[in-house]
Structures are given as structure tokens and as C-alpha cells.
C-alpha atoms as a PDB file:
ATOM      1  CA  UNK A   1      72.926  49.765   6.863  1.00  0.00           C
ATOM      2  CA  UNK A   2      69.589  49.361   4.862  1.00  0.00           C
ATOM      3  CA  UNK A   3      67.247  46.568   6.378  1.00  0.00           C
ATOM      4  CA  UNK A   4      65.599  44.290   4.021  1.00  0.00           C
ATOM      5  CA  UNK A   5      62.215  44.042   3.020  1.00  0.00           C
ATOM      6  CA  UNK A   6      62.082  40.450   4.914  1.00  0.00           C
ATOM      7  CA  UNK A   7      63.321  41.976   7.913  1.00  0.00           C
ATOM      8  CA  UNK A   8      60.714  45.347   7.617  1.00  0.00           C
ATOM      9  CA  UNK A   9      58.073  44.230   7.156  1.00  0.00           C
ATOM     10  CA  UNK A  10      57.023  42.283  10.538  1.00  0.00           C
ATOM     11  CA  UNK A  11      58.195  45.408  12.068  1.00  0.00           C
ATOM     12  CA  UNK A  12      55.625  47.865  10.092  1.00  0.00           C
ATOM     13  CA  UNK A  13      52.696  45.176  11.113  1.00  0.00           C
ATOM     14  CA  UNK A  14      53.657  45.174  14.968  1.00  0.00           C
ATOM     15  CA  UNK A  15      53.910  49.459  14.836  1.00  0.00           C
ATOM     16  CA  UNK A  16      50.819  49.431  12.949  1.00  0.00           C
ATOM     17  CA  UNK A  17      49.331  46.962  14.905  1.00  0.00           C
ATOM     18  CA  UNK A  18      50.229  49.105  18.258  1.00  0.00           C
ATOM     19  CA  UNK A  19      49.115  52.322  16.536  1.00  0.00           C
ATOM     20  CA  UNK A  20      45.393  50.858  15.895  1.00  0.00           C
ATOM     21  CA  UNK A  21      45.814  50.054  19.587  1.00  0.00           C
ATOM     22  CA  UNK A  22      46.010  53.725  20.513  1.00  0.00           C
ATOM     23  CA  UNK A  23      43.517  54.426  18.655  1.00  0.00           C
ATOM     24  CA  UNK A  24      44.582  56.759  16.346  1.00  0.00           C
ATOM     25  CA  UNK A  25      42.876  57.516  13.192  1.00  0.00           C
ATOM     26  CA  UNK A  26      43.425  55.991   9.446  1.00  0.00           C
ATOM     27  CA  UNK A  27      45.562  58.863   8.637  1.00  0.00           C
ATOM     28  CA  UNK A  28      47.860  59.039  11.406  1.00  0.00           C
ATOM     29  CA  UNK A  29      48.399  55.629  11.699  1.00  0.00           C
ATOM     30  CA  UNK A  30      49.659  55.702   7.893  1.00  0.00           C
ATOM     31  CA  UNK A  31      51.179  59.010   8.148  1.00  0.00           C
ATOM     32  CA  UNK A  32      53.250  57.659  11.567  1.00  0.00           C
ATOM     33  CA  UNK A  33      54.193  54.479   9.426  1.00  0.00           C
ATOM     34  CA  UNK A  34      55.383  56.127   6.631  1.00  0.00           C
ATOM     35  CA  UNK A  35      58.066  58.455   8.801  1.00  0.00           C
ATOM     36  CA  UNK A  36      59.071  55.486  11.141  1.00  0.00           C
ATOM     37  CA  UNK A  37      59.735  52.571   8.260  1.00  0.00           C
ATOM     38  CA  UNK A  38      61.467  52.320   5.207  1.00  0.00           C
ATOM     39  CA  UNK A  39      58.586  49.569   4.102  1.00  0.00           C
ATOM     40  CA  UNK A  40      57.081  52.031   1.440  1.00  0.00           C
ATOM     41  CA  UNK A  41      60.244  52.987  -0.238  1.00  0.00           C
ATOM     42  CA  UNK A  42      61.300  49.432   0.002  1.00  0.00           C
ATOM     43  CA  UNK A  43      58.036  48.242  -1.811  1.00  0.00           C
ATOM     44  CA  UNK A  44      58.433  51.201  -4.770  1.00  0.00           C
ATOM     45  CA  UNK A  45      62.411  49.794  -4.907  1.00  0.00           C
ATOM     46  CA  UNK A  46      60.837  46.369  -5.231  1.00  0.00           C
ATOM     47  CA  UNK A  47      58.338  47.966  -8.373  1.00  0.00           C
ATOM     48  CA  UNK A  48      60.760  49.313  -9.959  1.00  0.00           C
ATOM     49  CA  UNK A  49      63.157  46.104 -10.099  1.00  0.00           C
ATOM     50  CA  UNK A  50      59.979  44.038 -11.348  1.00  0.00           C
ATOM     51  CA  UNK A  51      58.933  46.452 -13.893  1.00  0.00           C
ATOM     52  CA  UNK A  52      62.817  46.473 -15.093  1.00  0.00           C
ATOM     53  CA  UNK A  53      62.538  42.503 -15.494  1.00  0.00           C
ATOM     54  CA  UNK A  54      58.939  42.256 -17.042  1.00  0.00           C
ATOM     55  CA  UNK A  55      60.242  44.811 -19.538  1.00  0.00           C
ATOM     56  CA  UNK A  56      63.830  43.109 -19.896  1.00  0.00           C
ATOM     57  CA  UNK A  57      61.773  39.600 -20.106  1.00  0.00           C
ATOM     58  CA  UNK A  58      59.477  41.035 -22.805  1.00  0.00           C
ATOM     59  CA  UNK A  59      62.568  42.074 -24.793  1.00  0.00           C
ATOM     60  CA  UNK A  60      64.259  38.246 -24.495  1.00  0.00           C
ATOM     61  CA  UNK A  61      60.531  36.845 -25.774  1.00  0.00           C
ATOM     62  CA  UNK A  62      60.741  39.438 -28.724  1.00  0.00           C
ATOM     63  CA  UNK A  63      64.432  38.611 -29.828  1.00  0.00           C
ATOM     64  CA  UNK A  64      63.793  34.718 -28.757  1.00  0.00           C
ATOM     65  CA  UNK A  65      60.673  34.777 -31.813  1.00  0.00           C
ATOM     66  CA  UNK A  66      62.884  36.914 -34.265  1.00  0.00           C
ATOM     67  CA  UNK A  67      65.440  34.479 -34.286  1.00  0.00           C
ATOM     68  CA  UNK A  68      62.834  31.306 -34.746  1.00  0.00           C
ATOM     69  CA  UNK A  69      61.873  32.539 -37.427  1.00  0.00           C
ATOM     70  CA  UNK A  70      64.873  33.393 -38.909  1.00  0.00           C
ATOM     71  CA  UNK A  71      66.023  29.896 -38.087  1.00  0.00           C
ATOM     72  CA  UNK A  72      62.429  28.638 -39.573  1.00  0.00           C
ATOM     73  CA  UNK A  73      63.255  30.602 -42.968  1.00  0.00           C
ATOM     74  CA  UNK A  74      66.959  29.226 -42.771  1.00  0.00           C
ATOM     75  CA  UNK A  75      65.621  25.766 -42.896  1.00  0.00           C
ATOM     76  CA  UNK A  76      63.095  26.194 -44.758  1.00  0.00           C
ATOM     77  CA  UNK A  77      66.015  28.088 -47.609  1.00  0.00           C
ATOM     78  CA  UNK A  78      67.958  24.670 -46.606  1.00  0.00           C
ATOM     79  CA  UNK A  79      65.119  21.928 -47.772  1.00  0.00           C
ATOM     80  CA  UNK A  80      64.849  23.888 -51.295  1.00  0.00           C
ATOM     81  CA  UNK A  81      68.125  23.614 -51.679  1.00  0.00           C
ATOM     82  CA  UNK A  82      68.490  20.011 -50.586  1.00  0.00           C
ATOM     83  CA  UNK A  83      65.757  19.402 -52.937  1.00  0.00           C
ATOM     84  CA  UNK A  84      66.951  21.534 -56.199  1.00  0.00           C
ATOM     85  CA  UNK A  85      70.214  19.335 -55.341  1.00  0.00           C
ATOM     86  CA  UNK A  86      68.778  15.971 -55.304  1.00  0.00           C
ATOM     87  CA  UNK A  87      66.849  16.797 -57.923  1.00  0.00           C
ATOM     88  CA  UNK A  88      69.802  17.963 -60.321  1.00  0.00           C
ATOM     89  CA  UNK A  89      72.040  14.803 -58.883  1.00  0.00           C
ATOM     90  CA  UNK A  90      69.269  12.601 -60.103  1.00  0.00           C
ATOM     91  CA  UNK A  91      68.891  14.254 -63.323  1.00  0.00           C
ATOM     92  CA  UNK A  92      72.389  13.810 -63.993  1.00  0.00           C
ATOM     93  CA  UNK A  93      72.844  10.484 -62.900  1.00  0.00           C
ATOM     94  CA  UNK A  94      75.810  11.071 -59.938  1.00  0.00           C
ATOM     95  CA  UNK A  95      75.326   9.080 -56.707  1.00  0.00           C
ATOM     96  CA  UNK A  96      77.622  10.301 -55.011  1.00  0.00           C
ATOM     97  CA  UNK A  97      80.320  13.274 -54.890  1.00  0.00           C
ATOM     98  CA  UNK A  98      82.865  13.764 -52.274  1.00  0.00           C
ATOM     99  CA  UNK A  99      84.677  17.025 -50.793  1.00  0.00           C
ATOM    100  CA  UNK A 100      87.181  17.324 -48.059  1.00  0.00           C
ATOM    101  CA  UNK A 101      84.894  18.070 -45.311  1.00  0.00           C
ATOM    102  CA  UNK A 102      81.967  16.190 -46.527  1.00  0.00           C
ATOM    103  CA  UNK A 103      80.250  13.535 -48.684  1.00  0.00           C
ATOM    104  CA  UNK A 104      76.655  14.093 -50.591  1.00  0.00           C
ATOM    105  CA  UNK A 105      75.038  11.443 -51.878  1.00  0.00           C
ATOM    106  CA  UNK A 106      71.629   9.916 -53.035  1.00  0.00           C
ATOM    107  CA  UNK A 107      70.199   7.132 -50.587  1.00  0.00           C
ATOM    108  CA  UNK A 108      67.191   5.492 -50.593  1.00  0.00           C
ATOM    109  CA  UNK A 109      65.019   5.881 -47.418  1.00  0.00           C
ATOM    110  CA  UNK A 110      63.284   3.054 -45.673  1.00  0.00           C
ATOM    111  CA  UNK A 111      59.879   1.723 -47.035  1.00  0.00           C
ATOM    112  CA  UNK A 112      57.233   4.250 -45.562  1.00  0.00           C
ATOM    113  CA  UNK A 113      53.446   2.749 -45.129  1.00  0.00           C
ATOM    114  CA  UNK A 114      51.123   5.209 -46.923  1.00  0.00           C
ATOM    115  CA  UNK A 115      47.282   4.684 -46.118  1.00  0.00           C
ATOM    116  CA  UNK A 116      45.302   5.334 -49.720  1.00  0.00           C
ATOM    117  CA  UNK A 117      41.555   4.639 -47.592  1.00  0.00           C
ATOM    118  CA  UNK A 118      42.258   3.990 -43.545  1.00  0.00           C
ATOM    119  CA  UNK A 119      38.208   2.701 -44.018  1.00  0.00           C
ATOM    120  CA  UNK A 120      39.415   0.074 -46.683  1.00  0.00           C
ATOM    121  CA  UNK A 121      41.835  -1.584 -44.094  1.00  0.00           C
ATOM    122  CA  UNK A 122      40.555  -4.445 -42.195  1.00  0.00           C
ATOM    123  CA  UNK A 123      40.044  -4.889 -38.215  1.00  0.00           C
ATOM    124  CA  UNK A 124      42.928  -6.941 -38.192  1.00  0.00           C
ATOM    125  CA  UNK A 125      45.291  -4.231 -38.880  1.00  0.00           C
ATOM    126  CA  UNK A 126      43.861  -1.466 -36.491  1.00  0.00           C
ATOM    127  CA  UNK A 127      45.618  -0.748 -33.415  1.00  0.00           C
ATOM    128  CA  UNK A 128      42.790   0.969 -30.565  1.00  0.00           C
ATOM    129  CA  UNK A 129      43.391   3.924 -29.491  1.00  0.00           C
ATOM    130  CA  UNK A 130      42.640   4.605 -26.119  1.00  0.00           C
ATOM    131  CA  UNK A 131      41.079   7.883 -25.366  1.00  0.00           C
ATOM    132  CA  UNK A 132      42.527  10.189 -22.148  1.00  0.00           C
ATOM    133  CA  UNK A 133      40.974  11.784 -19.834  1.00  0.00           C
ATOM    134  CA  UNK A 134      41.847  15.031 -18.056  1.00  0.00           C
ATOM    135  CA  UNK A 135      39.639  16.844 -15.762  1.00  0.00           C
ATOM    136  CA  UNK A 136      37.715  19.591 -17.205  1.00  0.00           C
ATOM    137  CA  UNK A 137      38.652  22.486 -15.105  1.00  0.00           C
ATOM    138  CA  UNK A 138      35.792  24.867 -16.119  1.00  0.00           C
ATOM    139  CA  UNK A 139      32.780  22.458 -15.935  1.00  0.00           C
ATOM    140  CA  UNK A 140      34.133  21.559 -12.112  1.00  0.00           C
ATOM    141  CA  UNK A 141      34.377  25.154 -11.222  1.00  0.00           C
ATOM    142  CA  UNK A 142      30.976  25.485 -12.087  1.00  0.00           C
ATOM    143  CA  UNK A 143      29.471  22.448 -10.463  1.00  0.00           C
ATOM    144  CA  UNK A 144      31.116  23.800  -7.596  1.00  0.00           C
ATOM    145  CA  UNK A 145      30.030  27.159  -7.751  1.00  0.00           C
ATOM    146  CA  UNK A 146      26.972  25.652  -8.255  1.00  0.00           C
ATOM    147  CA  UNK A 147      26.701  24.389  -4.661  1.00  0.00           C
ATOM    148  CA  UNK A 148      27.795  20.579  -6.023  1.00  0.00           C
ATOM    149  CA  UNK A 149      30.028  17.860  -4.754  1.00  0.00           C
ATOM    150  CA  UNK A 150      32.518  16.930  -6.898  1.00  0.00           C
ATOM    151  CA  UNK A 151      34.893  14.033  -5.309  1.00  0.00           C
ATOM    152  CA  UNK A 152      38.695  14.742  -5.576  1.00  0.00           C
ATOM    153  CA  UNK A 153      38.198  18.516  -6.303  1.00  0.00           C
ATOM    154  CA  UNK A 154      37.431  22.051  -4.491  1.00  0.00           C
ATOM    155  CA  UNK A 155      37.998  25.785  -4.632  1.00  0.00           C
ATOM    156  CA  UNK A 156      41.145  27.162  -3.733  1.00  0.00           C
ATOM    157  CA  UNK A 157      41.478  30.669  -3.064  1.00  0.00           C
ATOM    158  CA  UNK A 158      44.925  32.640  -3.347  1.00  0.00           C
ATOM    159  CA  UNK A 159      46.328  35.863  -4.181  1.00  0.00           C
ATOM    160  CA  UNK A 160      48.181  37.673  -6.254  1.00  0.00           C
ATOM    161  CA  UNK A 161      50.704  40.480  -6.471  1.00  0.00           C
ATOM    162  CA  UNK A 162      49.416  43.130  -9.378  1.00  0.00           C
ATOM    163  CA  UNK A 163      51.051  46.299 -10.793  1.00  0.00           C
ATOM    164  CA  UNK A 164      49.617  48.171 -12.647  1.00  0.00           C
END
């Protein structure tokens, strides 16, 4: 039975760990590794399966903006013809005309506010709004970096897996 990676990998540190102990060189030591663990296939199996699901990911982000925008021109194809029927109802003079499995008809929508000159309206009708604040990411990096305190804030330091 296969181990798995969790269970290989404390096992390749403590042999590699005992082999720097002897004092054996770079190459040994990796050469020794290699024939006594399964850790390096394990990690190429564990490639492989990532590559599969960046590639299989990348395909589901492809189809996932084909289809907005088929949906986008479908809606978009739906308001002009919403609009070239509204506009023929009206011409005609029919409120209203009902089918089985629907009912289209002309109603009025509520009274919208439209602002002609926002600079023309007086303080009285002006509603503040207040401004947010986010920390700026960048400019505390760089006061850090810098060699500056900046309360509530510091460098982290982490890692990443890459494969390239």
C-alpha cells in the first residue's frame, strides 16, 4: 500500500536529517533519499494533479465568459425587443393583450427624480456623503520598508508553492 504524501514526508526530513549527520556529501544524501522514499514521485504525482486542475480551471473561466456574454447579447436582443414592442403597442393604442401563458401590457413606472443642474439644488436637499477610508497597502509597505512605525500594521513574510 502507497503511503501518502502527509505521512512521507516527516520521514524523508528525519533520513535526511540522519544522513547530514553522517556526514555524507550533497549528492549522496539526495541520491540515498531518492532510492529510500517515494517523496519525489509523490511530489511530481502532486504536479501533475495541479497542472490538470489549473488547466481544467482555466477551461471553466473560458466557457464561464462565453456564456456571459452570450447571456449579455441575449438581454441585450431582449430590451430591443421589449422596446420595438412598447413602442408599436403605443403606436397603436392597445394597453393590454392577453395569451394563455402570459399578459403584456403598458404600465406606467413610478415618478423618477431627474437632476437637470445638482449645483442649482439648494443645501437643504443634499444628503453628505461620508467619505471611507481603507488602508493604503502600498504607501504602508513603504513606510515600513522605509524603517517607519506605522501603528496597527507590519510585514508579514510567507511562502508560496510555484510551478513553473
Amino acid at each position: 500500500m502507497s503511503m501518502t504524501l502527509y505521512e512521507i514526508a516527516p520521514q524523508y526530513r528525519q533520513l535526511a536529517d540522519k544522513l547530514q549527520d553522517m556526514g555524507l556529501d550533497e549528492q549522496a544524501i539526495n541520491d540515498t533519499l531518492e532510492a529510500e522514499t517515494d517523496l519525489i514521485p509523490k511530489v511530481q504525482a502532486y504536479g501533475m494533479v495541479i497542472r490538470n486542475l489549473e488547466s481544467y480551471a482555466e477551461a471553466v473561466d473560458q466557457e464561464a465568459k462565453r456564456l456571459a456574454e452570450k447571456a449579455g447579447a441575449a438581454k441585450k436582443r431582449i430590451d430591443r425587443i421589449k422596446s420595438q414592442l412598447l413602442h408599436g403597442m403605443q403606436t397603436a393604442g392597445v394597453q393590454k393583450v392577453e395569451h394563455p401563458q402570459f399578459t403584456i401590457g403598458i404600465q406606467a413606472n413610478p415618478d423618477a427624480v431627474q437632476i437637470d443642474g445638482e449645483d442649482l439644488i439648494p443645501s437643504d436637499y443634499m444628503r453628505e456623503v461620508p467619505a471611507t477610508y481603507a488602508p493604503d497597502k502600498t504607501l504602508i509597505k513603504k513606510a515600513l520598508k522605509d524603517g517607519f512605525d506605522v501603528p496597527g500594521a507590519s510585514l508579514r513574510k510567507s511562502v508560496r508553492l510555484v510551478i513553473r
